[in-house]
Structure formats: C-alpha cells, structure tokens
C-alpha atoms as a PDB file:
ATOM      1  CA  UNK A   1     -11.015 -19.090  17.128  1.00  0.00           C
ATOM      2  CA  UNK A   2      -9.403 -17.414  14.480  1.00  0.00           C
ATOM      3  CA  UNK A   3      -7.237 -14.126  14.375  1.00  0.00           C
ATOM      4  CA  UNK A   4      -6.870 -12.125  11.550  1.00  0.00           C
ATOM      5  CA  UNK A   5      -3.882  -9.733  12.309  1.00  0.00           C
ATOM      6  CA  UNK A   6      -2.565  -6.557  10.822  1.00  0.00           C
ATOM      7  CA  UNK A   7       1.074  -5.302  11.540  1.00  0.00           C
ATOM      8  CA  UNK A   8       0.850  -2.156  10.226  1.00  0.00           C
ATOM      9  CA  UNK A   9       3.233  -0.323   8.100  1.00  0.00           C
ATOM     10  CA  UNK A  10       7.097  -0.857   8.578  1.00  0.00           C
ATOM     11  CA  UNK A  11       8.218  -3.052  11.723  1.00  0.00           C
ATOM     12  CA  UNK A  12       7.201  -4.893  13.987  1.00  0.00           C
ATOM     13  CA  UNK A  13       6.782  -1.713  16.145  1.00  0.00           C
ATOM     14  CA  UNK A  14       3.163  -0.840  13.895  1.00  0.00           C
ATOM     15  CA  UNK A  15       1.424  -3.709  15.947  1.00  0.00           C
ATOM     16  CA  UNK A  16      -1.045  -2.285  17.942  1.00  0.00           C
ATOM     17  CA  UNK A  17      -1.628  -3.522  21.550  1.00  0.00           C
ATOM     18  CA  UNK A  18      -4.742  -5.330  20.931  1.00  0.00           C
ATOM     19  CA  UNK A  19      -2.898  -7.151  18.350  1.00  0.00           C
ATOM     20  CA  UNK A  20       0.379  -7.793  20.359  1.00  0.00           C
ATOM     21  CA  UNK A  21      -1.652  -9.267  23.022  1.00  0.00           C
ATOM     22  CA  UNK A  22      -3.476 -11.730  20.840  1.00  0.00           C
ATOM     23  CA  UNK A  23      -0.329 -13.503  19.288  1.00  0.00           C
ATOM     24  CA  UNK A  24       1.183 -13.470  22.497  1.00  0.00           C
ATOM     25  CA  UNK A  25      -1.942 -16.037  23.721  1.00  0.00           C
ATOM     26  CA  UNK A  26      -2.798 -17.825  20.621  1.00  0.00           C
ATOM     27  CA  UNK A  27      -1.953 -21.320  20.289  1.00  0.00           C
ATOM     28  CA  UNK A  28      -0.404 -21.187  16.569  1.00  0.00           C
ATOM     29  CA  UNK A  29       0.744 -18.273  14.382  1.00  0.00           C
ATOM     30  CA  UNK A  30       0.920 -18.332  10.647  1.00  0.00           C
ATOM     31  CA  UNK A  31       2.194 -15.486   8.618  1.00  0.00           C
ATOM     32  CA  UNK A  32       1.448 -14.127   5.064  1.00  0.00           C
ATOM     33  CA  UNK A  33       4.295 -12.388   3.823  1.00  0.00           C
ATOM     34  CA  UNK A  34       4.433 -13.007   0.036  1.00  0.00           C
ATOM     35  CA  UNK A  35       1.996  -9.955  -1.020  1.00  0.00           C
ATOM     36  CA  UNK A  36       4.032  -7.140   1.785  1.00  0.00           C
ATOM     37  CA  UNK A  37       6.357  -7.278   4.706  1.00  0.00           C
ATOM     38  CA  UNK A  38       7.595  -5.153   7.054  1.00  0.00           C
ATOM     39  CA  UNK A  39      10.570  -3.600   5.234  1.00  0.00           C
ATOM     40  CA  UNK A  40      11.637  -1.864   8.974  1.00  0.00           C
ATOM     41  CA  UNK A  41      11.721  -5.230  10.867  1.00  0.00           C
ATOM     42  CA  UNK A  42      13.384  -8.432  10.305  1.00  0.00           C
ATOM     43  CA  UNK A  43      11.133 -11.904  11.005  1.00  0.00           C
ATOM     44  CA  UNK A  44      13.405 -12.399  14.008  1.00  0.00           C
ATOM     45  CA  UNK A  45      12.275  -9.197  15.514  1.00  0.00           C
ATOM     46  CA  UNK A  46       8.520  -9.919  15.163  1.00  0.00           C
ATOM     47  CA  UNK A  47       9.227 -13.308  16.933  1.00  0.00           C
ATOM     48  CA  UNK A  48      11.233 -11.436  19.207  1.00  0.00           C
ATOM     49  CA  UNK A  49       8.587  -9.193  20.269  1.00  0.00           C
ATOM     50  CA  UNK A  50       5.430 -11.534  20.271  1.00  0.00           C
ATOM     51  CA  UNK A  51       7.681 -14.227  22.244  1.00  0.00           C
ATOM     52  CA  UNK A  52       6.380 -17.440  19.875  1.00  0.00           C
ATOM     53  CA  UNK A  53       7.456 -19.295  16.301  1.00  0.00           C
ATOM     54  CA  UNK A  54       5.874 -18.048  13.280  1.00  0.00           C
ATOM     55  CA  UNK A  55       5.050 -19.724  10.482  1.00  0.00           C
ATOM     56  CA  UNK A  56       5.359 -18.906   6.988  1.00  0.00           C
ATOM     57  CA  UNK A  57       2.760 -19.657   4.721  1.00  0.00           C
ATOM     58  CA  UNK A  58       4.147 -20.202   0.570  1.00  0.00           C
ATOM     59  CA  UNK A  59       1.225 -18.192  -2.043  1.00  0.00           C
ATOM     60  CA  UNK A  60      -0.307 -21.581  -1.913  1.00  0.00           C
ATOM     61  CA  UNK A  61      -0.755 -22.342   1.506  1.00  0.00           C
ATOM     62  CA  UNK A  62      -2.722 -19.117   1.722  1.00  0.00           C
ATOM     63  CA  UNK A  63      -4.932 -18.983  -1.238  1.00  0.00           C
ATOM     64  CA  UNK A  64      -5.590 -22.951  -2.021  1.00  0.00           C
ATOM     65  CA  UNK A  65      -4.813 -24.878   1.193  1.00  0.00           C
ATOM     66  CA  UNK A  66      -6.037 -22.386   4.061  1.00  0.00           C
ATOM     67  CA  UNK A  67      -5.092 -25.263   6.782  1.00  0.00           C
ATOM     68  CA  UNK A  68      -4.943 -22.311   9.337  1.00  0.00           C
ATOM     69  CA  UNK A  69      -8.661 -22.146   9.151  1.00  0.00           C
ATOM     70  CA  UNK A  70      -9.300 -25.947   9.659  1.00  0.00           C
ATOM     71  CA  UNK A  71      -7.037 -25.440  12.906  1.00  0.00           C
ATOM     72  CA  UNK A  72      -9.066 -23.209  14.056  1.00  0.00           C
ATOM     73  CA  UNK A  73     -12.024 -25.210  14.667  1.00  0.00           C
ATOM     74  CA  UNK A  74     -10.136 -26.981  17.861  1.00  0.00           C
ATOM     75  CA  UNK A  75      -7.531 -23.849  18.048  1.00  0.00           C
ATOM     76  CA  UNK A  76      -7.054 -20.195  18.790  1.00  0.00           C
ATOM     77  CA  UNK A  77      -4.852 -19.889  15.354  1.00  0.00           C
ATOM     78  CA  UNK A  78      -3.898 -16.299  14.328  1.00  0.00           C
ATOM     79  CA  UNK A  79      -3.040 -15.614  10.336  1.00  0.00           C
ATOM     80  CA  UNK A  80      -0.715 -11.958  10.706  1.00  0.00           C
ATOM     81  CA  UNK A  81       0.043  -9.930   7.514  1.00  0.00           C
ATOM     82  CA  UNK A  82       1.208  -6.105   6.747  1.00  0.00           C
ATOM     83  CA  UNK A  83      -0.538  -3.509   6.356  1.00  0.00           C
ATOM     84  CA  UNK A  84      -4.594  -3.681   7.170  1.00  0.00           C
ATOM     85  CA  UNK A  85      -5.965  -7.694   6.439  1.00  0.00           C
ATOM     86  CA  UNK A  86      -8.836  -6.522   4.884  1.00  0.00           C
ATOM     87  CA  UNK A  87      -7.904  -3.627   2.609  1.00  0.00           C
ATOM     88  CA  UNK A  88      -4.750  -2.843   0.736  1.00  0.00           C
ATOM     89  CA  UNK A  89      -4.455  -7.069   0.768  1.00  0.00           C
ATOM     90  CA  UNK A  90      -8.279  -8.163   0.941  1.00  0.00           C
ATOM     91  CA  UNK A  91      -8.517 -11.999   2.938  1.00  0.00           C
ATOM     92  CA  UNK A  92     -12.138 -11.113   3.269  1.00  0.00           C
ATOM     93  CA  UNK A  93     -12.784 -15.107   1.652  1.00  0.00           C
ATOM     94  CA  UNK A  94     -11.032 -16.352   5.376  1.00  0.00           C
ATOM     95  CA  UNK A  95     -14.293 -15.031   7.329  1.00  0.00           C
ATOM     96  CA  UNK A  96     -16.864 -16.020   4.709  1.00  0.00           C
ATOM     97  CA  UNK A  97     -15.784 -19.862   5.117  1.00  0.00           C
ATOM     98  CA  UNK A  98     -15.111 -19.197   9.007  1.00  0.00           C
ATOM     99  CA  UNK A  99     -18.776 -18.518   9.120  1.00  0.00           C
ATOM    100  CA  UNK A 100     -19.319 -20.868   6.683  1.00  0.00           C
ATOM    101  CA  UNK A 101     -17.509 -23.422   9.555  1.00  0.00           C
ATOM    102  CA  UNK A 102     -19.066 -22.111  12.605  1.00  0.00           C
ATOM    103  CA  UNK A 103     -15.577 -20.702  13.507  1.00  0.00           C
ATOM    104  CA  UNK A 104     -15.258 -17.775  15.582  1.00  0.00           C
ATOM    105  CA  UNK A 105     -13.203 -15.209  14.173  1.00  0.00           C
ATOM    106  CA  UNK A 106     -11.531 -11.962  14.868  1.00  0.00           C
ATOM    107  CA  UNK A 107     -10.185  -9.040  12.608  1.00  0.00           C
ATOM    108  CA  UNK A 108      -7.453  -6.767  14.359  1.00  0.00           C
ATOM    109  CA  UNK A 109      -7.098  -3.854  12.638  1.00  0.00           C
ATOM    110  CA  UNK A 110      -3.265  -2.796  11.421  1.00  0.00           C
ATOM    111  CA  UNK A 111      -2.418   0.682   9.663  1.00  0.00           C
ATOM    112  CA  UNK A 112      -3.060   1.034   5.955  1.00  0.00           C
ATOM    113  CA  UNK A 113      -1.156   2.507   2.655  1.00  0.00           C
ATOM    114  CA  UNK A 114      -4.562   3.672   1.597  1.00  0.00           C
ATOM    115  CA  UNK A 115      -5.158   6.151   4.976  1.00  0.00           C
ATOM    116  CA  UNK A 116      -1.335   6.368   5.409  1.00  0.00           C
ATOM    117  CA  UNK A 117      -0.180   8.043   2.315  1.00  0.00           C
ATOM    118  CA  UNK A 118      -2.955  10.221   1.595  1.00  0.00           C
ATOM    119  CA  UNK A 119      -2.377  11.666   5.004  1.00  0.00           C
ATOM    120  CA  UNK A 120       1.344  12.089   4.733  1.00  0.00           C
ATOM    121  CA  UNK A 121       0.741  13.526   1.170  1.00  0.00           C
ATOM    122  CA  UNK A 122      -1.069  16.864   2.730  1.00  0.00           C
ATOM    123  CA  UNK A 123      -4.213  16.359   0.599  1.00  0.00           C
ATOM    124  CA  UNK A 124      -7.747  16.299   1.835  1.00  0.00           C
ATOM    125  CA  UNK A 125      -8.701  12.941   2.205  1.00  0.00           C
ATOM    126  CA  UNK A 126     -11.931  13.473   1.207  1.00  0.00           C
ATOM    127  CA  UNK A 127     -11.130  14.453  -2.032  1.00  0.00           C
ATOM    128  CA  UNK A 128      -9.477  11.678  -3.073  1.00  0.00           C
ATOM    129  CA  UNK A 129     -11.234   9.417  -5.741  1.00  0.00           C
ATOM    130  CA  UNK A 130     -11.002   5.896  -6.800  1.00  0.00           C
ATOM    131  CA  UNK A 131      -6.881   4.549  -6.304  1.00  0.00           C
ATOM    132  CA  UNK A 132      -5.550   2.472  -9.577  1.00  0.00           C
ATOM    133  CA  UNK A 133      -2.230  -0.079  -8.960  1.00  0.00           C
ATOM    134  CA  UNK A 134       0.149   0.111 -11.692  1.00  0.00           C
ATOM    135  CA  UNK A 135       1.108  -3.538 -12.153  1.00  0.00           C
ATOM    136  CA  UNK A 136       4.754  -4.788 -13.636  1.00  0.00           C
ATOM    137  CA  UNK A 137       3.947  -5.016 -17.364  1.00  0.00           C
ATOM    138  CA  UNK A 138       4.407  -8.408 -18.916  1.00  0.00           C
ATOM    139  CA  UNK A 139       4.103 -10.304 -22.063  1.00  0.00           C
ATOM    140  CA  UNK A 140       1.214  -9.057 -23.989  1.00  0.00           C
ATOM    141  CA  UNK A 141      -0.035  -7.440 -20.212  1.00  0.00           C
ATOM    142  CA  UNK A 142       0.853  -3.664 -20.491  1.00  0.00           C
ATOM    143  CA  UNK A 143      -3.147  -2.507 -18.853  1.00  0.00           C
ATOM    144  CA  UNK A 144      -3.637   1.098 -19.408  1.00  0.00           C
ATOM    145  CA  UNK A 145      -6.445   0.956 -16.874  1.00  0.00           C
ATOM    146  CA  UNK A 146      -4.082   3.050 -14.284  1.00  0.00           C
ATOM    147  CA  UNK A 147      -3.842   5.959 -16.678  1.00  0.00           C
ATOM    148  CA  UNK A 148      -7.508   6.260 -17.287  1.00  0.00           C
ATOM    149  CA  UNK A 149      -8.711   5.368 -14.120  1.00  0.00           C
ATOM    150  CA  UNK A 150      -6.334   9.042 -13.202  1.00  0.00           C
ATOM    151  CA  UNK A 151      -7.994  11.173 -15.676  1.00  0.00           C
ATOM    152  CA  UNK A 152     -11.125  10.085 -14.581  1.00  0.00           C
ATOM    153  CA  UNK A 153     -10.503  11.353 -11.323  1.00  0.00           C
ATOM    154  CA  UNK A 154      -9.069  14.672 -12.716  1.00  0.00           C
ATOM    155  CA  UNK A 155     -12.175  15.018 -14.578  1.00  0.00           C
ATOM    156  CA  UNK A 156     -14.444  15.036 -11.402  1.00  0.00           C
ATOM    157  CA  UNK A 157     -11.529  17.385  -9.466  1.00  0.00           C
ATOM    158  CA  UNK A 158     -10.327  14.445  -7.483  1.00  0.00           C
ATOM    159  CA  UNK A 159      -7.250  13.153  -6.332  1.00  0.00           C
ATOM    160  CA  UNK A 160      -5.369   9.623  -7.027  1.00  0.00           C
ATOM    161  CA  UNK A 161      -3.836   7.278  -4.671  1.00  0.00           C
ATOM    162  CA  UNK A 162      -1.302   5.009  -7.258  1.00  0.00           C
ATOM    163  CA  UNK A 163      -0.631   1.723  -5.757  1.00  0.00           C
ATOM    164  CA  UNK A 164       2.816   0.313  -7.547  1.00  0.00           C
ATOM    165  CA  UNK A 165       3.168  -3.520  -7.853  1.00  0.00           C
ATOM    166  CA  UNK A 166       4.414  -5.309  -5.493  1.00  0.00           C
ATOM    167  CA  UNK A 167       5.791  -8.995  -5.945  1.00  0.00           C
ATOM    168  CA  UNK A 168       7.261 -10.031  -2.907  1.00  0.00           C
ATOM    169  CA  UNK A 169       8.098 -13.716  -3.024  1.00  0.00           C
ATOM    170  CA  UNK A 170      10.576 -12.508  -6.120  1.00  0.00           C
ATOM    171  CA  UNK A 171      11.866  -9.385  -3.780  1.00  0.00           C
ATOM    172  CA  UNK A 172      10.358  -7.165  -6.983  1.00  0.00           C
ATOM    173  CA  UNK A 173       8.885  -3.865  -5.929  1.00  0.00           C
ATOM    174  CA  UNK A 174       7.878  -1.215  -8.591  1.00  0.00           C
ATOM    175  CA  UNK A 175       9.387   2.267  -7.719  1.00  0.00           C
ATOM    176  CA  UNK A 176       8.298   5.817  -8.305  1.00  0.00           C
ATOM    177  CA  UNK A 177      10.566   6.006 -10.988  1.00  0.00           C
ATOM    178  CA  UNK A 178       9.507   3.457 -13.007  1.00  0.00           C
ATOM    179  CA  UNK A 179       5.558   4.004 -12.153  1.00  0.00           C
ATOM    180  CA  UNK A 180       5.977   7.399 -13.927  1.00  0.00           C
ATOM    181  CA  UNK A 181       7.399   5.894 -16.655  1.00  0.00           C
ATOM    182  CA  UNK A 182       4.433   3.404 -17.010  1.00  0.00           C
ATOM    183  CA  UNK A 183       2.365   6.615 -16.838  1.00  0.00           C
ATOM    184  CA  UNK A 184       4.383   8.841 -19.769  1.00  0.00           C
ATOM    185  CA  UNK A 185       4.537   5.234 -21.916  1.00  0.00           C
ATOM    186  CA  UNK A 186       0.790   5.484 -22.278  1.00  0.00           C
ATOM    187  CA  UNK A 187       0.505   9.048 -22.687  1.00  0.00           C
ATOM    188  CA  UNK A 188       3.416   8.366 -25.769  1.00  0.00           C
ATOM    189  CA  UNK A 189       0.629   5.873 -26.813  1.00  0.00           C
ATOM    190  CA  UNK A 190      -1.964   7.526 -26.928  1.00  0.00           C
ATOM    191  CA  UNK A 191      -0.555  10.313 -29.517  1.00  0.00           C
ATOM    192  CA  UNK A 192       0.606  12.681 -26.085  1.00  0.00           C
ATOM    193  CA  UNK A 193      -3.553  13.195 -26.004  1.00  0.00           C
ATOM    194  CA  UNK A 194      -4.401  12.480 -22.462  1.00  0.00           C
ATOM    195  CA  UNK A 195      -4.312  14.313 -18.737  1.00  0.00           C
ATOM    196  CA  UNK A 196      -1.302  12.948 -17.384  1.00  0.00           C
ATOM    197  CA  UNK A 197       1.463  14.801 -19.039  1.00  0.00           C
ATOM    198  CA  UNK A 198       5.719  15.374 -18.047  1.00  0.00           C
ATOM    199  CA  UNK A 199       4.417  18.257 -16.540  1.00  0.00           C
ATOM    200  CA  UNK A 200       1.579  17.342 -14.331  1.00  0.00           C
ATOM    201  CA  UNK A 201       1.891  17.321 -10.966  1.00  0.00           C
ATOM    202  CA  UNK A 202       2.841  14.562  -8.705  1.00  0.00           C
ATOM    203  CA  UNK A 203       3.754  12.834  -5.350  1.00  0.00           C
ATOM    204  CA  UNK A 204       6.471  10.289  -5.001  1.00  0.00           C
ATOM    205  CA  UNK A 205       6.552   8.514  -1.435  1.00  0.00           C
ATOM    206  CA  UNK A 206       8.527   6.183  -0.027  1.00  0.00           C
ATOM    207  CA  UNK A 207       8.571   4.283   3.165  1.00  0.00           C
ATOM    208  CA  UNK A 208       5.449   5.767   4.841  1.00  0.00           C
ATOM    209  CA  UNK A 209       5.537   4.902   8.609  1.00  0.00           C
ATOM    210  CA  UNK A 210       9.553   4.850   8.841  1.00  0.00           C
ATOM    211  CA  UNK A 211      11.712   7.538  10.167  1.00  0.00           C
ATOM    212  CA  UNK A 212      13.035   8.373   6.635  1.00  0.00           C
ATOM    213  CA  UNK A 213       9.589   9.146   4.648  1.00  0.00           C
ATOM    214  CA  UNK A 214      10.415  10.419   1.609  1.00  0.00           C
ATOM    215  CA  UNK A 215       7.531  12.840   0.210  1.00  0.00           C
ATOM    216  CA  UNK A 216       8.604  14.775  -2.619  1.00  0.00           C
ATOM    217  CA  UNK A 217       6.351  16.842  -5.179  1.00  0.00           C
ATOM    218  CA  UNK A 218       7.181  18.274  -8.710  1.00  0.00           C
ATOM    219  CA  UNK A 219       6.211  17.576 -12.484  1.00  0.00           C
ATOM    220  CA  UNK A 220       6.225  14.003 -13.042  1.00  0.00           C
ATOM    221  CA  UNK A 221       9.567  15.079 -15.400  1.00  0.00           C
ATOM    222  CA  UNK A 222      11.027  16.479 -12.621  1.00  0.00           C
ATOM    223  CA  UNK A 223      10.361  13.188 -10.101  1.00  0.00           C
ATOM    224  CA  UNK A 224      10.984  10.603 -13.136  1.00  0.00           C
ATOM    225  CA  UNK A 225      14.759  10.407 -12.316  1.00  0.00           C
ATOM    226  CA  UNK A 226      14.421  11.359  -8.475  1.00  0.00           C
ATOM    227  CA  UNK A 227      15.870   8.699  -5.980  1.00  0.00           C
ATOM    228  CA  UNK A 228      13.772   7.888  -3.341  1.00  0.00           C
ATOM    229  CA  UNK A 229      15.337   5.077  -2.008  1.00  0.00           C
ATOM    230  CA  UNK A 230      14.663   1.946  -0.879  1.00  0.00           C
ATOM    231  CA  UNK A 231      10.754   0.032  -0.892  1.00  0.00           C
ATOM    232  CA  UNK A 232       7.635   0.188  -0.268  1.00  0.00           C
ATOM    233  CA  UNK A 233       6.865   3.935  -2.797  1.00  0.00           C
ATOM    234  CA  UNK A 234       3.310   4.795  -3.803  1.00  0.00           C
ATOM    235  CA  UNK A 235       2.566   7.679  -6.299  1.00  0.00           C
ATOM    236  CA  UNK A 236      -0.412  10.191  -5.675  1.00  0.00           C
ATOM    237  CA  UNK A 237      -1.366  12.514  -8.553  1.00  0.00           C
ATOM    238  CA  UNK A 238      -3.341  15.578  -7.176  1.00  0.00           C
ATOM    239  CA  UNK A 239      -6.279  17.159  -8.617  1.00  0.00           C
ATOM    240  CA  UNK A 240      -7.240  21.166  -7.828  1.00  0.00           C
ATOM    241  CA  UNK A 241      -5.673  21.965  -5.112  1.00  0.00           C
ATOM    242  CA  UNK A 242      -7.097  24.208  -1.822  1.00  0.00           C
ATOM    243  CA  UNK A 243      -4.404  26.447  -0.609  1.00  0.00           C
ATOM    244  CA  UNK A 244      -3.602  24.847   2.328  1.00  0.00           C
ATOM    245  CA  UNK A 245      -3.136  21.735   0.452  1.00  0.00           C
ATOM    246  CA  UNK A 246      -0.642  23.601  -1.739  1.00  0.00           C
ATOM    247  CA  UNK A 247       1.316  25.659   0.795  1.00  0.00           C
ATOM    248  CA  UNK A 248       1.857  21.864   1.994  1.00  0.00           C
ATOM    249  CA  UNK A 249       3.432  20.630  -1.119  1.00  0.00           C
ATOM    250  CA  UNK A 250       5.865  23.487  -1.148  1.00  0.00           C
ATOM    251  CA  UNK A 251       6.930  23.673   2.228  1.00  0.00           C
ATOM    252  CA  UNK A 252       6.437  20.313   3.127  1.00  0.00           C
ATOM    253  CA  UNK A 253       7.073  18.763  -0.109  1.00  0.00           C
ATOM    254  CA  UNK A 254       9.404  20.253  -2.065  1.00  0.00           C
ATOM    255  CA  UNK A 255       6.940  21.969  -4.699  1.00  0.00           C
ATOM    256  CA  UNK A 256       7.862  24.936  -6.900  1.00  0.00           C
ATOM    257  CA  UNK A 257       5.675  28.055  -5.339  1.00  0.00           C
ATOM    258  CA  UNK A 258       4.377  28.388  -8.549  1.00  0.00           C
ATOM    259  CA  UNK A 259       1.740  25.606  -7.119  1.00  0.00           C
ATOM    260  CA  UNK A 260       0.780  28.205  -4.572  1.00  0.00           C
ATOM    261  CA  UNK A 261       0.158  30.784  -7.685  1.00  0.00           C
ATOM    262  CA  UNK A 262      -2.083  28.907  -9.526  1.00  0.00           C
ATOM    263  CA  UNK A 263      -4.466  28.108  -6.464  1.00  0.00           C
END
C-alpha cells in the first residue's frame, strides 16, 4: 500500500488525525521536503510526534528514482510532504504508475496555500481567478507570464492568488518584497502601460497557519519596502471589491478607508 501524506501548513501540529494515524502504522516513511517544509516544526519534532525514522528523499530520489513506490508492492510505505500532495506540489504521476503497478494507494489530504490564503486574505473565494507563481528570475528567464496572467484576471473582475518561488534545497524563498518588485519591473517594461501599477492594491502574507500571520494591505508602493518577516509569503492582488470584503482589508488588514470609499 502506498500513502500519500499531507502535513499541512506550518508544523508538525497541521497533520490531521487520519494522517497521524497512518505514519504511526506504516512500515517505512519517506519524506519530500525539497519543494516546502514546515517552517513551524523542526524534522525532530515530526519524528517526535509520529514515533518512527523518516527518510529524506534528495530532488532525485523523488522525481527519477521513486523507489518508495516499488516498496510498496510488498509494503505499507507512506511518501509525507507540506502543504496538500496533490495541489500546491502536484505528485499526481505517483498514483498513475501505482495503478499502473496494481498498488493500492491512499491520498490523505493536508491544508493548502491555495484555500489557506485566500481565506485569511478576507476575499470571496469564489471570486478568485486563475493564481500565477512568480519564479526567481535567471539568466535569460525573466517570464512576464505572472503580470499578464493578473490583468487578465482584473479584466474579468477577479481576484489573484501570487504564488512566490520557492527553492528549498538552496534555503531560497522569494518574499513579498521582492515579488512586487518583479511585478513594477515589468510594468517599467512595458512603457508603465499595464494594470498593475505602484498604486494598485495588494496583499502581502506571511506565514499562513502560524500564530504570527502577517496580512497586510496597501498600494503595492506602500507594501514594496514592508517587512513581513520570515518565510513562506504569498501575494494576492484583489479585483472589485464587495464591501464586506473591503471593511476587511481596513480593519483587518491595515487598508487606508479610502478602500471602503471607492466600493
């Protein structure tokens, strides 16, 4: 059998019972921590808690190798990794060759960025559109995919979940800060034409599912320089906003009241 494990958010506290129970009965665990990790919990703890070793699987072992799913034809062998397994980090490709096998297989559900910060952002969830990831630029690699895909929401009156780049086997994880400057670089570029200006509106959030959330709203000048501490952040640029969505930013959020003025 194999287990496909989520531990949710921010330590090893986000497991949910179903999940705790499993890799406290499974004959081998593995763990994927080189795309997220539980920035609340130390690998100790999580051993701690479930009450067996953990392996950790290199980028390699996970993607090319996948000797966790050959184990499982003789084994109950669980694969645990932050967040929600099949959504913010898809490992949909472990089922298909499960089936593929004849293995049995299991997915336990773990909290998600993608329900998480919408909700903690005070916007309808409904009216959020399709979510972009600003990557770390690189040689030659500077997409401005993110910026469009954001007007293209604003165009149909919908909100945007921005995903920033995480690269977690270098202990590199984009902030706020430097997310909106990805964002005002392409607006520079193309001739200060497009949506996304210093003063649209914005989210910056940090550490969703921790005791010291950080959700702060303002013009993106206004959040550009903002500290919000430590990892994981996430951006979310609203579209028009209801008024209960905007008495939320101020009150909640830390919004001028002139959002509540020009609901």
């Amino acid at each position: 059998m194999f287990y496909l494990v989520g531990l949710g958010l921010f330590d090893e506290k986000d497991i949910s019972l179903k999940g705790l129970e499993c890799l406290k009965n499974v004959d081998k665990i593995y763990a994927e921590f080189f795309t997220s990790r539980l920035f609340g919990s130390s690998f100790e703890a999580i051993e701690n808690l479930i009450g067996q070793k953990i392996e950790v699987l290199v980028r390699n072992e996970v993607e090319e190798e996948h000797k966790f799913i050959d184990e499982a034809k003789t084994q109950n062998i669980a694969l645990i990794t932050g967040g929600d397994p099949l959504i913010a980090t898809t490992h949909s490709d472990f089922l298909v060759q499960c089936s593929k096998k004849d293995i049995d297989y299991e997915v336990i559900h773990g909290s998600s960025i993608l329900s998480s910060a919408p909700a903690i952002s005070g916007l309808q969830g409904y009216k959020f559109g399709k979510v972009t990831t600003i990557p770390f630029p690189d040689y030659n690699f500077y997409p401005k995919s993110p910026y469009e895909a954001i007007e293209e929401n604003l165009k149909m009156d919908l909100h945007t979940l921005v995903l920033l780049d995480i690269q977690a086997h270098k202990d590199r994880y984009m902030t706020v800060n430097e997310g909106l400057k990805y964002l005002m670089s392409i607006y520079d570029d193309l001739d200060r034409e497009g949506l996304v200006t210093p003063d649209t509106l914005a989210l910056g959030i940090a550490r969703v599912g921790s005791s010291d959330v950080v959700v702060r709203a303002g013009k993106i000048i206004e959040l550009i320089d903002f500290d919000f501490g430590g990892p994981l952040h996430c951006i979310v640029i609203p579209s028009k906003l209801h008024v209960v969505e905007a008495e939320y930013l101020v009150e909640i959020a830390g919004a001028s009241s002139d959002v509540l003025d020009e609901v």
